[in-house]
Protein backbone atom coordinates (compact mmCIF):
# COMPACT_ATOMS: atom_id res chain seq x y z
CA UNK A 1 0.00 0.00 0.00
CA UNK A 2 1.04 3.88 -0.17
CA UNK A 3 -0.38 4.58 2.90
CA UNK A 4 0.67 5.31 6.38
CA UNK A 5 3.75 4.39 4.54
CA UNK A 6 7.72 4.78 6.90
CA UNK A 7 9.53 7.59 5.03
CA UNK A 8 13.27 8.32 5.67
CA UNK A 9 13.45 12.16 5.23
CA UNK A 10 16.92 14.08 5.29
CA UNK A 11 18.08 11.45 7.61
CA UNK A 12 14.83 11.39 9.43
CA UNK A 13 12.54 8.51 9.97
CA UNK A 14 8.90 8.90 10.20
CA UNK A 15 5.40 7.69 9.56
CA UNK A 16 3.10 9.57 6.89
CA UNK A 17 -0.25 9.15 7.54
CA UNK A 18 -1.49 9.97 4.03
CA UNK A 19 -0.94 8.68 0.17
CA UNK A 20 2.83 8.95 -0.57
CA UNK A 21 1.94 11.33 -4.04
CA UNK A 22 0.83 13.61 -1.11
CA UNK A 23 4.04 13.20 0.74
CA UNK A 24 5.73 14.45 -3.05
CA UNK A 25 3.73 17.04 -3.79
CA UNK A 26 4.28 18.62 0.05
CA UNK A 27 8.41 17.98 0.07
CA UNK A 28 8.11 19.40 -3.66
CA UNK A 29 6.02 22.26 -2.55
CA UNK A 30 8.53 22.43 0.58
CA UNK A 31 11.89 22.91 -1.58
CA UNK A 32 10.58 25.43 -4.21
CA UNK A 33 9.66 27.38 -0.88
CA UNK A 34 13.43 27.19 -0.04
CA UNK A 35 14.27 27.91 -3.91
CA UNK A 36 12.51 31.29 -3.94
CA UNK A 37 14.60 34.40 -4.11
CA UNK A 38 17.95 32.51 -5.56
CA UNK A 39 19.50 33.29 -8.54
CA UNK A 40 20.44 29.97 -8.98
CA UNK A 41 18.85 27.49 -11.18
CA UNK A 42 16.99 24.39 -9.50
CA UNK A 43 16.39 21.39 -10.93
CA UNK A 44 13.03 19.45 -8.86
CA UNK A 45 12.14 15.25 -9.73
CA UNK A 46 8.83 14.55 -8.51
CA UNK A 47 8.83 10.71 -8.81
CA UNK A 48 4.95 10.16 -8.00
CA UNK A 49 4.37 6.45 -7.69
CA UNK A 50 0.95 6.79 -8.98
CA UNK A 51 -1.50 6.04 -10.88
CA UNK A 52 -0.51 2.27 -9.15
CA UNK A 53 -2.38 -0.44 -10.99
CA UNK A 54 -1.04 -3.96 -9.43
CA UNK A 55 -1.82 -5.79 -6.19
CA UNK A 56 -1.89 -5.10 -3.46
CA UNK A 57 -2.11 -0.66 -3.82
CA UNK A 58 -5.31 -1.54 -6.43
CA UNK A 59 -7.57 -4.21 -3.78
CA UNK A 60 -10.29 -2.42 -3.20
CA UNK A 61 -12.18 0.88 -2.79
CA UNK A 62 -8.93 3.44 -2.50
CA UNK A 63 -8.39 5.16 0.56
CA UNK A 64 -7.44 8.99 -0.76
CA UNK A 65 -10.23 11.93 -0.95
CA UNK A 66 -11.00 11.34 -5.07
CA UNK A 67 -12.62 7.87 -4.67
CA UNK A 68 -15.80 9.09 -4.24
CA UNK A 69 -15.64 10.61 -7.45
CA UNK A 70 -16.04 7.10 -9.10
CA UNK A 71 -17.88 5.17 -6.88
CA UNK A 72 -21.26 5.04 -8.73
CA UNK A 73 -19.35 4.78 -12.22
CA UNK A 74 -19.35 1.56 -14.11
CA UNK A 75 -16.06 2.43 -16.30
CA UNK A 76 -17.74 1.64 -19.52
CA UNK A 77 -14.79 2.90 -21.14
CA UNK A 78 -12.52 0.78 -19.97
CA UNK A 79 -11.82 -2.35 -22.68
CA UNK A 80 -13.45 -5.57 -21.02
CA UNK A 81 -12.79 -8.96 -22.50
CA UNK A 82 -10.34 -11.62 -20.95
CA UNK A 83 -6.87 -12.25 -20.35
CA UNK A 84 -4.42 -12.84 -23.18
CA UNK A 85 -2.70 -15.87 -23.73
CA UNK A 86 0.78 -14.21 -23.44
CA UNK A 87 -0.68 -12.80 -20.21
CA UNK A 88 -1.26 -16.11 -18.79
CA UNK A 89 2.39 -17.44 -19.91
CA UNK A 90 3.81 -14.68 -17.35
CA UNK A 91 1.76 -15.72 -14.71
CA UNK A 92 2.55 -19.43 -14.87
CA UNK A 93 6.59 -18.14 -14.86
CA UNK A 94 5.81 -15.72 -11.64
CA UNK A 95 4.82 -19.44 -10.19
CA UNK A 96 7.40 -21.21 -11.81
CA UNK A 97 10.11 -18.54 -10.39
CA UNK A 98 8.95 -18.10 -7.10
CA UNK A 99 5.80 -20.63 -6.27
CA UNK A 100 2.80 -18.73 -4.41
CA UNK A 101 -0.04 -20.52 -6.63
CA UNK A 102 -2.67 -19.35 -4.02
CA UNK A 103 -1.35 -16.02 -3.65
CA UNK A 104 -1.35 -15.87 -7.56
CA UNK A 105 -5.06 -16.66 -7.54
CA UNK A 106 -5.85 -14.93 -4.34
CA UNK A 107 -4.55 -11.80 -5.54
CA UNK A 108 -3.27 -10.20 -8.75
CA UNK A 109 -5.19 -12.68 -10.82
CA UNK A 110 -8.35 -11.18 -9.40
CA UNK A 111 -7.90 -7.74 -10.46
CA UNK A 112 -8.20 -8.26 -14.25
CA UNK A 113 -12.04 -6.52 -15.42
CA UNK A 114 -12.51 -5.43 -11.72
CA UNK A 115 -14.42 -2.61 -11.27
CA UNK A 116 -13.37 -1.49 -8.09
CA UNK A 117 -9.76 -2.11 -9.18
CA UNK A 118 -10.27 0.28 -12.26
CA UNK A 119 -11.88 2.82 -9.90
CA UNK A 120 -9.21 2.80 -7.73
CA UNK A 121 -7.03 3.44 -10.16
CA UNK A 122 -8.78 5.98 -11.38
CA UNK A 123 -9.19 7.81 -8.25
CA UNK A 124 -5.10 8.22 -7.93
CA UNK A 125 -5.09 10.29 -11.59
CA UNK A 126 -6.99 12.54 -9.78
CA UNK A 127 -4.98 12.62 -6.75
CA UNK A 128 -1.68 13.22 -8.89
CA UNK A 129 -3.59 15.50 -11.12
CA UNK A 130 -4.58 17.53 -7.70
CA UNK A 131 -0.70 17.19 -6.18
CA UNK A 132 0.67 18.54 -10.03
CA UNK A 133 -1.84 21.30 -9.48
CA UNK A 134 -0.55 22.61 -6.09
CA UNK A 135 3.00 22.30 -7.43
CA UNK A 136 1.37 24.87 -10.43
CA UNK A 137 -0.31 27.25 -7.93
CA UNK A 138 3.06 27.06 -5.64
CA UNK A 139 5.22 27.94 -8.44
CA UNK A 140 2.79 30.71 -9.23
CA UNK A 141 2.56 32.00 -5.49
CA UNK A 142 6.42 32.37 -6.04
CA UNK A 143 6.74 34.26 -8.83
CA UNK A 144 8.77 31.31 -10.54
CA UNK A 145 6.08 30.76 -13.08
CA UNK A 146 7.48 32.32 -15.98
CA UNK A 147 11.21 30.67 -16.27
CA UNK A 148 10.75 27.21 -14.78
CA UNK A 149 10.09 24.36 -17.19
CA UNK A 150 7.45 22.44 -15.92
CA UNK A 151 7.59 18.86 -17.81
CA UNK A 152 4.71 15.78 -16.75
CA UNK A 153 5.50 12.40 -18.33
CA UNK A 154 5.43 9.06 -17.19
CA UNK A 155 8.31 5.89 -17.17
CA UNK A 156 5.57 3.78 -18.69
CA UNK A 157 2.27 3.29 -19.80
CA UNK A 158 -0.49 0.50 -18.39
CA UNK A 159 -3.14 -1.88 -20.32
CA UNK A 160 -6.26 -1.98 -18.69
CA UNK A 161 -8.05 -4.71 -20.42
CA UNK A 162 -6.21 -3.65 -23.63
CA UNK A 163 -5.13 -6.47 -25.61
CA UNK A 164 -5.82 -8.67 -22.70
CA UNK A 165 -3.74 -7.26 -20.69
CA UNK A 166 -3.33 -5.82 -17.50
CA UNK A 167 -0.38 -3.86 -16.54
CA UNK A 168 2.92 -2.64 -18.59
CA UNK A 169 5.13 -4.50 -21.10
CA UNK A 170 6.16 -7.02 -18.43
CA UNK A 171 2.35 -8.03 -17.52
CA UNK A 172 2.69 -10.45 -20.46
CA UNK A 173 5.60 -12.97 -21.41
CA UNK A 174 6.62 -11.86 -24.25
CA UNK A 175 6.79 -8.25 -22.42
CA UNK A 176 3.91 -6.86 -24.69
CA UNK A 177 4.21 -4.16 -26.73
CA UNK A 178 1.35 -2.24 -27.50
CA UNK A 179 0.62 0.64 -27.59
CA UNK A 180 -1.18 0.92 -24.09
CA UNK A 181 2.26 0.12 -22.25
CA UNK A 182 4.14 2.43 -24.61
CA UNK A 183 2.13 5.64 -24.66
CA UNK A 184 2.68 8.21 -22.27
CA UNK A 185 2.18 11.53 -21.38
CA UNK A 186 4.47 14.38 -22.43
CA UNK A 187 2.89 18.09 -21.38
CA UNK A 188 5.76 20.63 -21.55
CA UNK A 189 4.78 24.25 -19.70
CA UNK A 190 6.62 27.39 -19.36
CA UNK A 191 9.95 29.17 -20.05
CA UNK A 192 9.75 29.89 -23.95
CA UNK A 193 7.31 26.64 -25.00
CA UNK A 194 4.23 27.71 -26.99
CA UNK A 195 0.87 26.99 -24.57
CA UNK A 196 -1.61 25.08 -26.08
CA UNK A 197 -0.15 23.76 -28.90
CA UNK A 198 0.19 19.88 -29.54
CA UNK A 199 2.73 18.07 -31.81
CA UNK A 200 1.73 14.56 -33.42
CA UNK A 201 5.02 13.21 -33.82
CA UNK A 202 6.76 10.61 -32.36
CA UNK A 203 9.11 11.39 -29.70
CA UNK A 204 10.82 9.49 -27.18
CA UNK A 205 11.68 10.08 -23.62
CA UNK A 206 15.40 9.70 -24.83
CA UNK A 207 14.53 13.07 -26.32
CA UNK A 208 14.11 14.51 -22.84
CA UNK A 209 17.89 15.35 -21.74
CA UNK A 210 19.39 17.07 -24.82
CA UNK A 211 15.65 19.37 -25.16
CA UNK A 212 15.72 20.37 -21.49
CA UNK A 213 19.31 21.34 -21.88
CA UNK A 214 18.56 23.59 -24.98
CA UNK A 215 16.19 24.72 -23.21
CA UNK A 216 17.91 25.88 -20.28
CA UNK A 217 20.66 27.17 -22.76
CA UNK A 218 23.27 24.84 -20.95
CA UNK A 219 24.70 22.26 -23.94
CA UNK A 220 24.91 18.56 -23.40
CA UNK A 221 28.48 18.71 -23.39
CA UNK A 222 30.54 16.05 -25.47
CA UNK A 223 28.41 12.54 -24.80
CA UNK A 224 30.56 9.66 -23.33
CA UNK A 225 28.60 7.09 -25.39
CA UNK A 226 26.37 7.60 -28.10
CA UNK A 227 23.22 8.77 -27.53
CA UNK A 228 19.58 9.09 -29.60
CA UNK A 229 17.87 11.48 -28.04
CA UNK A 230 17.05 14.34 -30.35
CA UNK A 231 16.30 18.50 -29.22
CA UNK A 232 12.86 19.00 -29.41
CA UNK A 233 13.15 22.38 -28.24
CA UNK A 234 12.61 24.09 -32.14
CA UNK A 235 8.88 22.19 -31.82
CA UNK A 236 8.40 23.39 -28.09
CA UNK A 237 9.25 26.59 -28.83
CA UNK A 238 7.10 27.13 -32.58
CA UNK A 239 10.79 27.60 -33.93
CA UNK A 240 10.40 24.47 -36.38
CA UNK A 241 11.63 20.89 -36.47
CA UNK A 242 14.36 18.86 -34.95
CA UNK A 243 17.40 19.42 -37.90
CA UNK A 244 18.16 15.42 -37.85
CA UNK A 245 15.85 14.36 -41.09
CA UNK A 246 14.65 11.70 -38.85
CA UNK A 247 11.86 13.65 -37.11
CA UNK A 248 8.81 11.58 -36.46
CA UNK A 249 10.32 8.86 -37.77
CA UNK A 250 10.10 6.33 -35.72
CA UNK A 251 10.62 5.17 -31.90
CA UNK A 252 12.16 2.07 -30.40
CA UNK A 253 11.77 0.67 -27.64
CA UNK A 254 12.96 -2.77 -25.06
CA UNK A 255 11.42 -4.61 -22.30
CA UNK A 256 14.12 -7.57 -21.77
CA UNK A 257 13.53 -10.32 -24.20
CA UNK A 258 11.15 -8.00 -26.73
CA UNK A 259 12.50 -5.13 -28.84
CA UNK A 260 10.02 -3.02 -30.82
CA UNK A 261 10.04 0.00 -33.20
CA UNK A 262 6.97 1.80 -33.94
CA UNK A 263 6.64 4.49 -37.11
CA UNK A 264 3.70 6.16 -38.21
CA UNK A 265 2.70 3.45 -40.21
CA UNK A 266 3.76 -0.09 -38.26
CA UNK A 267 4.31 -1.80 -35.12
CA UNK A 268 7.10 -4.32 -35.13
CA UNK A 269 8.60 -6.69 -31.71
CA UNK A 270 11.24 -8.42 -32.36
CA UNK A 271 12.01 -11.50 -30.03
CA UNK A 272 14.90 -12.65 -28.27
CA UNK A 273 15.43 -16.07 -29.98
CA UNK A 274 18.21 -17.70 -28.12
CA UNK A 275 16.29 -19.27 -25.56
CA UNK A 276 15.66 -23.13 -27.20
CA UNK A 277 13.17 -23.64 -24.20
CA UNK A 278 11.14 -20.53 -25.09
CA UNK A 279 9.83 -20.69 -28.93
CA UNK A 280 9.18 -16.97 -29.05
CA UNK A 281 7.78 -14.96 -31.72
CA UNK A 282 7.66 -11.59 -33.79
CA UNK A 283 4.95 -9.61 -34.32
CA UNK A 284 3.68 -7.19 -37.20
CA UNK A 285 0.94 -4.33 -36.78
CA UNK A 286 -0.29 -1.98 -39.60
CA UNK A 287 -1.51 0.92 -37.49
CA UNK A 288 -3.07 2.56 -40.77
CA UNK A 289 -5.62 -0.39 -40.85
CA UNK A 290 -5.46 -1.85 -37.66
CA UNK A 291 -4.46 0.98 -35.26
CA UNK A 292 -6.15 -1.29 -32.25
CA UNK A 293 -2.86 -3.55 -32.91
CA UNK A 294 -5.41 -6.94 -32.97
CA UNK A 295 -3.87 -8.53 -36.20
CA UNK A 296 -0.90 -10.01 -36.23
CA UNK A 297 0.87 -10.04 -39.89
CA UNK A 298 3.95 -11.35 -38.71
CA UNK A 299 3.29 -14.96 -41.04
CA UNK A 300 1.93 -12.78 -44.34
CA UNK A 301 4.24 -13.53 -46.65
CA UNK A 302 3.06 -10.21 -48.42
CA UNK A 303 4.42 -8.18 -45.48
CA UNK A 304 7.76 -10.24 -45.14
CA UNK A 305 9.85 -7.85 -46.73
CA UNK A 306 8.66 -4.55 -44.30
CA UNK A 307 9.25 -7.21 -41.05
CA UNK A 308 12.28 -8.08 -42.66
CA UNK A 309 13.62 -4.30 -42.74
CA UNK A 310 11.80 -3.34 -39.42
CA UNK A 311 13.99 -6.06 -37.92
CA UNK A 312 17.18 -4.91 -39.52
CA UNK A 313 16.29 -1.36 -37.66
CA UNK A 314 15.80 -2.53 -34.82
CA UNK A 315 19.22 -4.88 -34.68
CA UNK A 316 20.80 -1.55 -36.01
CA UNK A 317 19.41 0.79 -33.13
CA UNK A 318 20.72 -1.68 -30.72
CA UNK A 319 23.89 -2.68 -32.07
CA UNK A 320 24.82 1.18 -32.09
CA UNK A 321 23.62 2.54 -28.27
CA UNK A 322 23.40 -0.54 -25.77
CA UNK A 323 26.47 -1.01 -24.00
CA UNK A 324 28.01 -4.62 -24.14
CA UNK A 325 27.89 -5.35 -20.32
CA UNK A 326 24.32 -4.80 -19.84
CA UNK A 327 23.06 -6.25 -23.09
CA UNK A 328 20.98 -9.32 -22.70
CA UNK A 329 20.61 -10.05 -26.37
CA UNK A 330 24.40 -10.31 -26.42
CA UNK A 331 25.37 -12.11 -23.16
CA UNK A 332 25.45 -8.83 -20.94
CA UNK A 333 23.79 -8.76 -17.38
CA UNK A 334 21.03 -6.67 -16.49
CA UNK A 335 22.53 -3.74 -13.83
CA UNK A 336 19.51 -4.75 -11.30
CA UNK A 337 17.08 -7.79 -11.90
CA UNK A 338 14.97 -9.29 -14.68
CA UNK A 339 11.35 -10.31 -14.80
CA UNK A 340 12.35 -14.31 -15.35
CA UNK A 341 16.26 -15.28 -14.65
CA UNK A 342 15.40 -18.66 -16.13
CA UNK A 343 14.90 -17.17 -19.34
CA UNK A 344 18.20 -15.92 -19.70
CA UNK A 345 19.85 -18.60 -17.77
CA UNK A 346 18.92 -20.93 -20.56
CA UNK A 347 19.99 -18.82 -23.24
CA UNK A 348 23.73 -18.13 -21.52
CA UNK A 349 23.86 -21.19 -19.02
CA UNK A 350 23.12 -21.67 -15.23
CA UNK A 351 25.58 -19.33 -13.65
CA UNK A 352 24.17 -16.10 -15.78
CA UNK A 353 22.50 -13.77 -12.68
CA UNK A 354 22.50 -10.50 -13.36
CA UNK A 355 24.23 -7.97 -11.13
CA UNK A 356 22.65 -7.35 -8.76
C-alpha cells in the first residue's frame, strides 16, 4: 500500500499518515519554498508512484479523498474482454520462479475486469492530477512561473483490459508491446514553450535530456557514449523541427527479451530467440488499418519484406547505443534484476545472474 507508509526524510525517519503522491507534492512544494529568491537554477524530480495499478495498492475501494468521485461509475470505457494468452504465460513463470499458486489466484489474478480495481485506479489520476496542481499554484505564489520548465510524463504506460492485458510490457511474457504500455504523457509548460499547442510526432523520452538542456541554454556537453535522443526544443518553442531528417520517424523501444520499433505506419517486436526452451515470436501491426494492434501479420508472406527491414532497424538501433555489459541479447547482465532469470539462464547457461 502507499499509505501510512515509513519515510526516511533528510536522515529522518517517520510515519506519513497519508498517500505517498501527497508526501511528493508537500516535500516538492517544501523545496521550491526554499528555492525562492535565488538566482540559482533548480532542478526538482517529482517521482509520483501513482497512478498504481497492481496488487496489493489496487484491492479495493482506494483510501485517498478522489474515490468518491467514481464510486457510482461503471467504467464503460474501460476495454473488457479476458486475459491474453501471453498474459497467462507470465503468470505461470511468476509461479514457476517463485511458487505462491494461491497467492497468484488470491490476488493479482483477481484484479483483471474489476471494477473497483479500475476505480481505484482511477481515483489516484486525480490525486496526482490535484498534487501537479498545487506544485502549479506554488510555483505561481512564487513568482517562478514564468522561467521554470514544468515537464509531466510518465516511465511507462499500463493496459487496462487492452489487448488482454493488465499492466505494462512485463504483464505479459513476451513483455507486450502495445501501444497501451508504450504511450505516455508528455505536457511541456513554461519558459519559452508555446501553450496550447500539440505536436503529433513521435518522440521518445530519450529526447528529454538534450531538449531540457537547450532549453535551459546549458549544452549537453561532449556525450561519453552515443546517444539518440534528439532537441525538441525548435517544436516546443514554434521555432520548427528537430534538424536530424529523422523527425517523427520512428521510436524504439525494449522490455528484456522484446525489442520493438513503432513508425507512423507499423508496429514491429522483435524477439529474443536464443532461448531453445522458449519458442518466441515476432509480431507485425499496420496501425493505418489496424491501429487497435489486434492482427498479427507477422506470417503474411506479403508483409515479409517490411518485417524483414523493421527487424534490420531494430538490430541496427541496438547494435549502435546498448552497452556490451548490460546487453541481454548479447550475453550482458542486467545492472539490477529481470522479470524471469530462467529465461536468460537458458539462453547463456546456469551461472548467468544479473548484477545485482
Amino acid at each position: 500500500s502507499f499509505y501510512n507508509n515509513e519515510v526516511i526524510d533528510d536522515y529522518q525517519r517517520y510515519q506519513f499518515a497519508g498517500h505517498t503522491v501527497d508526501f511528493f507534492t508537500d516535500k516538492t512544494i517544501e523545496f521550491l519554498e526554499h528555492r525562492a529568491g535565488q538566482d540559482s537554477p533548480f532542478f526538482a524530480f517529482v517521482p509520483y508512484n501513482g497512478p498504481y495499478g497492481h496488487w496489493p495498492a489496487i484491492k479495493g475501494r482506494a483510501e485517498n479523498e478522489f474515490a468518491e468521485l467514481y464510486d457510482d461509475s461503471d467504467m464503460h470505457s474501460i476495454p473488457r474482454e479476458g486475459l491474453s494468452a501471453d498474459v497467462l504465460e507470465r503468470f505461470g513463470l511468476r509461479v514457476q520462479e517463485g511458487g505462491g499458486v494461491r497467492e497468484q489466484f488470491k490476488g493479482p489474478l483477481l484484479l483483471p475486469n474489476n471494477v473497483e480495481a479500475l476505480r481505484n485506479y482511477f481515483s489516484q489520476v486525480s490525486l496526482i492530477d490535484h498534487g501537479v496542481g498545487r506544485i502549479l499554484q506554488t510555483l505561481d505564489r512564487l513568482g517562478l512561473d514564468d522561467n521554470t520548465i514544468v515537464i509531466y510524463t510518465a516511465d511507462h504506460g499500463f493496459s487496462l483490459g487492452h489487448n488482454g492485458i493488465w499492466g505494462h510490457g512485463a504483464a505479459a511474457f513476451p513483455a507486450s508491446a502495445h501501444r497501451a504500455s508504450y504511450h505516455i504523457p508528455l505536457i511541456v509548460a513554461g519558459g519559452e514553450t508555446r501553450a496550447g499547442a500539440t505536436h503529433a510526432g513521435l518522440v521518445s523520452q530519450l529526447d528529454l535530456f538534450p531538449t531540457l538542456a537547450a532549453l535551459g541554454g546549458t549544452g549537453t556537453g561532449a556525450p561519453s557514449l552515443p546517444s539518440a535522443g534528439r532537441d525538441l526544443s525548435a517544436i516546443l518553442t514554434g521555432r520548427g523541427a528537430p534538424d536530424d531528417g529523422q523527425q517523427d520517424r520512428a521510436v524504439f523501444m525494449e522490455q528484456e527479451e522484446t525489442r520493438a520499433i513503432r513508425t507512423p505506419d507499423w508496429l514491429y517486436a522483435a524477439r529474443f530467440l536464443g532461448a531453445p526452451a522458449f519458442a518466441l515470436g515476432d509480431e507485425l501491426y499496420d496501425l493505418r488499418q489496424d491501429p487497435l494492434e489486434r492482427t498479427n501479420l507477422i506470417d503474411n508472406p506479403q508483409h515479409a519484406e517490411t518485417a524483414a527491414g523493421l527487424r534490420a532497424e531494430v538490430e541496427a538501433f541496438f547494435e549502435c547505443y546498448s552497452q556490451p555489459q548490460y546487453d541481454l541479447w548479447t550475453g550482458g547482465r542486467a545492472k539490477s534484476n529481470v522479470t524471469f532469470n530462467g529465461f536468460w539462464q537458458d539462453a547463456w547457461g546456469p551461472d548467468w545472474q544479473p548484477l545485482l
